[in-house]
Protein backbone atom coordinates (compact mmCIF):
# COMPACT_ATOMS: atom_id res chain seq x y z
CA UNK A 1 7.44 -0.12 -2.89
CA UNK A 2 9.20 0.68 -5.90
CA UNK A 3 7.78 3.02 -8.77
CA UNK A 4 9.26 3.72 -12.56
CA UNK A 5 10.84 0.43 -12.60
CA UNK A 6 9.79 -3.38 -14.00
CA UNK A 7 9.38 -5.46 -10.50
CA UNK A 8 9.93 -9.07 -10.62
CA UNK A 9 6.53 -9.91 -11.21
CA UNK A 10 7.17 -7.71 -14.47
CA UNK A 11 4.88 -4.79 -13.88
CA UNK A 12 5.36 -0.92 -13.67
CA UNK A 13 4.19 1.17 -11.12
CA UNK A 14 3.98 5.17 -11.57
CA UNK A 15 5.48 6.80 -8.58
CA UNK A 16 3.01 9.57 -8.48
CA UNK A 17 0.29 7.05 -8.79
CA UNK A 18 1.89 5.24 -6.30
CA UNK A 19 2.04 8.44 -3.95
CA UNK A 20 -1.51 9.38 -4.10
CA UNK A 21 -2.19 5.98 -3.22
CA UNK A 22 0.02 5.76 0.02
CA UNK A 23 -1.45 9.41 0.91
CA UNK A 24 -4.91 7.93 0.72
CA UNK A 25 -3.91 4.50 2.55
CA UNK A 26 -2.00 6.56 5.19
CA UNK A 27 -4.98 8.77 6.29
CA UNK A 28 -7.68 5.81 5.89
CA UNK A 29 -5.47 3.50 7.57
CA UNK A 30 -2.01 4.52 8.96
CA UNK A 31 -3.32 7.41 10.61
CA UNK A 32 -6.25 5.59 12.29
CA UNK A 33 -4.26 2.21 13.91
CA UNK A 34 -5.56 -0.32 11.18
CA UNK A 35 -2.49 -0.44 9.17
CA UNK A 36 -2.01 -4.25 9.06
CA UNK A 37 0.63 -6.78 7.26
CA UNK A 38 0.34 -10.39 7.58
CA UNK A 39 2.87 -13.10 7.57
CA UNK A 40 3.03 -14.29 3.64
CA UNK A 41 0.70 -12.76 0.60
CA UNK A 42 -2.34 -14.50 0.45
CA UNK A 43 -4.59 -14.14 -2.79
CA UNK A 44 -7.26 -11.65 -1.73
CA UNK A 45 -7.68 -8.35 -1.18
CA UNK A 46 -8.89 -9.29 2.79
CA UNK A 47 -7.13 -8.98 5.76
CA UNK A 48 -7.11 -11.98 7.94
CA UNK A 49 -6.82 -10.97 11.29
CA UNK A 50 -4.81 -14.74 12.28
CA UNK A 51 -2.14 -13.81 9.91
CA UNK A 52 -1.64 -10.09 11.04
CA UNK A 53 2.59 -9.88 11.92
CA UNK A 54 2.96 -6.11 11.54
CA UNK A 55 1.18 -2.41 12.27
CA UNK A 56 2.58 0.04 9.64
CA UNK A 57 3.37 3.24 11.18
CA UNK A 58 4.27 5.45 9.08
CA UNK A 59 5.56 5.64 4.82
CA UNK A 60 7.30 8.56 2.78
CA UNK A 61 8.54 8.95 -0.51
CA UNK A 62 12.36 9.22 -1.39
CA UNK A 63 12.48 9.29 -4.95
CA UNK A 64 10.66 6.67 -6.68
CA UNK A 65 11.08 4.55 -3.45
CA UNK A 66 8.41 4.47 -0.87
CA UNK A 67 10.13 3.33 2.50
CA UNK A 68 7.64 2.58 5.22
CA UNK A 69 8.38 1.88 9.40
CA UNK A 70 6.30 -1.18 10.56
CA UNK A 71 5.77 -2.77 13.86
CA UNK A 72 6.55 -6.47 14.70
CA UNK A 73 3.88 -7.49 16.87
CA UNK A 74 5.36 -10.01 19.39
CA UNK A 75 2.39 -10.52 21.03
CA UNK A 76 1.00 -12.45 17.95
CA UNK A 77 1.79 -15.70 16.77
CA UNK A 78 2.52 -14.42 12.90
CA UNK A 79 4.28 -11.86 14.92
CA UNK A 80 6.32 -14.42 16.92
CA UNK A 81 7.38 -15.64 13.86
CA UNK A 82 8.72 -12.91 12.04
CA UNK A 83 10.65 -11.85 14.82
CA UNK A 84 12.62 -15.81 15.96
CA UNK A 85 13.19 -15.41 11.84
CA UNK A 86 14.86 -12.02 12.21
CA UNK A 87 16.97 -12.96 15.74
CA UNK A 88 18.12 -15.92 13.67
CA UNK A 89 19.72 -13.39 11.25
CA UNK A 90 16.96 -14.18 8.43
CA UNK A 91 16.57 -11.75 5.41
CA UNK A 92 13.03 -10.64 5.54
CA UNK A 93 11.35 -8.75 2.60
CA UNK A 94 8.18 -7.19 2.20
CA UNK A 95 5.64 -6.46 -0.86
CA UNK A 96 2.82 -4.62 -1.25
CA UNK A 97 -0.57 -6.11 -2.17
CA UNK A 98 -3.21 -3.87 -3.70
CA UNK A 99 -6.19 -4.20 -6.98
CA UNK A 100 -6.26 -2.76 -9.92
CA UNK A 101 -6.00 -3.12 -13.67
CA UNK A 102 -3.29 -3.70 -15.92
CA UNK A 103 -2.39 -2.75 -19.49
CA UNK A 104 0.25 -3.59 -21.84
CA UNK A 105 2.52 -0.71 -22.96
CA UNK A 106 5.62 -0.44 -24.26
CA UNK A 107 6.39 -4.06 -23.61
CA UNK A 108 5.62 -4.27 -20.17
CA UNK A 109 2.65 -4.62 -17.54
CA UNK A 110 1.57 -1.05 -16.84
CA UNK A 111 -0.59 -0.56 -13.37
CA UNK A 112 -3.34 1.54 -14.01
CA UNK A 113 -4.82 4.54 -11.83
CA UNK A 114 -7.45 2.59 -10.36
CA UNK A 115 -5.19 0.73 -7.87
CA UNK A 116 -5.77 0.61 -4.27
CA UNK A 117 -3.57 -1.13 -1.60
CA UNK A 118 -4.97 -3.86 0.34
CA UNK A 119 -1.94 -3.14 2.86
CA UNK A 120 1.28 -1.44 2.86
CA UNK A 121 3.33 -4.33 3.01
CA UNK A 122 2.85 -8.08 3.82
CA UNK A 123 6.04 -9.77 5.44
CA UNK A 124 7.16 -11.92 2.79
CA UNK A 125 10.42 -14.20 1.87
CA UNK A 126 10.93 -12.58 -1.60
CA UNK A 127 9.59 -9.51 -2.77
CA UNK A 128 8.92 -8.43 -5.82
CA UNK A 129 10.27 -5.04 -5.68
CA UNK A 130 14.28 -5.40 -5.95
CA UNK A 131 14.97 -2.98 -3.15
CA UNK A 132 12.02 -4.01 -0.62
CA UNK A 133 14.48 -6.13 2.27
CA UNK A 134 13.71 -5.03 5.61
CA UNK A 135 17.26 -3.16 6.40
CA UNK A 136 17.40 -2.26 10.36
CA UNK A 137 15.73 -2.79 13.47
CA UNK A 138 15.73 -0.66 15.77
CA UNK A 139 14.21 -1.15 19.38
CA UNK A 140 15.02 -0.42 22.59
CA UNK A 141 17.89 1.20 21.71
CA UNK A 142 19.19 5.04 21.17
CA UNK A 143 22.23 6.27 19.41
CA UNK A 144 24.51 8.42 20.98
CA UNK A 145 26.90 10.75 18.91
CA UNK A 146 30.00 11.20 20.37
CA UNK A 147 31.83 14.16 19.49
CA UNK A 148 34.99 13.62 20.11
CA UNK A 149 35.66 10.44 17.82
CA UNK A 150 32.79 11.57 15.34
CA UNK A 151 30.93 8.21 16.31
CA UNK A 152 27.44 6.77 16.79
CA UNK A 153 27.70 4.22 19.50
CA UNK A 154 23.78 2.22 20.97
CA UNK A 155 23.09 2.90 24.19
CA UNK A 156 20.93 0.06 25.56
CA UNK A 157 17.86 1.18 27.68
CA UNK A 158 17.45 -2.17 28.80
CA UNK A 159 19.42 -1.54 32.34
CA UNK A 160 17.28 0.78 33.79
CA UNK A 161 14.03 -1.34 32.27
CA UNK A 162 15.43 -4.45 33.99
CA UNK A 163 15.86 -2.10 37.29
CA UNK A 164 12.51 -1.05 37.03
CA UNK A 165 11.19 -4.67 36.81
CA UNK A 166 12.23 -4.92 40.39
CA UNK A 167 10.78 -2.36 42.14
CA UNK A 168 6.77 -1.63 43.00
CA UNK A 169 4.70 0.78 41.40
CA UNK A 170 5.08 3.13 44.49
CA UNK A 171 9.15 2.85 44.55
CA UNK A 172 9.33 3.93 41.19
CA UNK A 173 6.42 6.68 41.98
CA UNK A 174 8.71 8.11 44.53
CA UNK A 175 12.10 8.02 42.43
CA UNK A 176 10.83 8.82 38.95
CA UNK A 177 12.86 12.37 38.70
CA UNK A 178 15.79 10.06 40.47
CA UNK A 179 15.45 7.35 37.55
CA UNK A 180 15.40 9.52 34.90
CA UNK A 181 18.06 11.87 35.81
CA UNK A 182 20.05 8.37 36.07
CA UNK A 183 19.07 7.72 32.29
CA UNK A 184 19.96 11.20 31.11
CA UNK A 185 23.68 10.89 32.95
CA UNK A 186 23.85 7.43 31.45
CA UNK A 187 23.58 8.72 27.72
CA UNK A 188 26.39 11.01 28.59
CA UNK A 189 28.31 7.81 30.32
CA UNK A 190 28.93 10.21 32.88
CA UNK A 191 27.87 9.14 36.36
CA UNK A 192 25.62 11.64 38.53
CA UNK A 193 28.11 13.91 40.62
């Protein structure tokens, strides 16, 4: 979300409105694991549990921006979805959608102090907000600062998951300490002495 600036649907949010809203939305619904988006911004206020793509996580403020971390829920057909659109490479925005009233100042929409947000963000193909794209993903995967060059490099955890896969529930019992002292030397690309 975007506040202090006309959005493409040519209203103004306040920012500090707009914060005391995301405080109250994060501790009603963030906080509690009912923080839902759906797949496209229907008309209502309601939550249709077939549409649900994403679980927000967690929102802050950086400016006038609020950025928020959301969860693509592959389990889920809206979830499914969103994420063959975003292993194709697809641009994916989001937008808020929320009630309240409006009022004309200054030559533009003004949002009033009685909004309240229906959900953080629905998964949508064009936002209103200019700056609301969906920018990284990042799963399964840590970054590593190396020193030496001054470099980031993504270290896949998918080697030892696929490892794992393999072996019964009492193999990996028996060589958890063994498995994750592997994983610590790997993130070092050292191997174990």
């Amino acid at each position: 979300m975007q506040g202090n600036i006309k959005n493409r649907n040519g209203r103004v949010y306040d920012a500090d409105m707009l914060e005391q809203e995301v405080n109250r939305y994060s501790a009603d619904h963030i906080e509690k694991k009912r923080a839902w988006g759906e797949l496209g911004h229907p008309q209502g206020p309601t939550i249709n549990l077939d549409r649900i793509c994403v679980m927000h996580e967690s929102v802050r403020r950086e400016g006038d921006n609020f950025i928020g971390r959301s969860k693509v829920l592959t389990d889920l057909p809206m979830g499914q979805i969103v994420e063959g659109l975003i292993n194709a490479g697809g641009s994916l925005g989001v937008s808020s959608r929320g009630m309240g009233s409006l009022k004309m100042e200054e030559g533009v929409m003004r949002v009033q102090n009685d909004f309240r947000l229906a959900t953080l963000a629905d998964v949508v193909t064009d936002p209103s907000a200019h700056d609301a794209f969906v920018q990284g993903i990042f799963e399964n995967v840590n970054w590593i600062f190396d020193p030496a060059s001054g470099t980031y490099s993504q270290q896949p955890v998918e080697k030892l998951a696929e490892a794992m896969k393999n072996m019964s529930a009492k193999t990996i019992n028996e060589n958890k300490v063994k498995l994750f002292e592997q994983f610590i030397w790997s993130l070092s690309n050292r191997k174990l002495p």
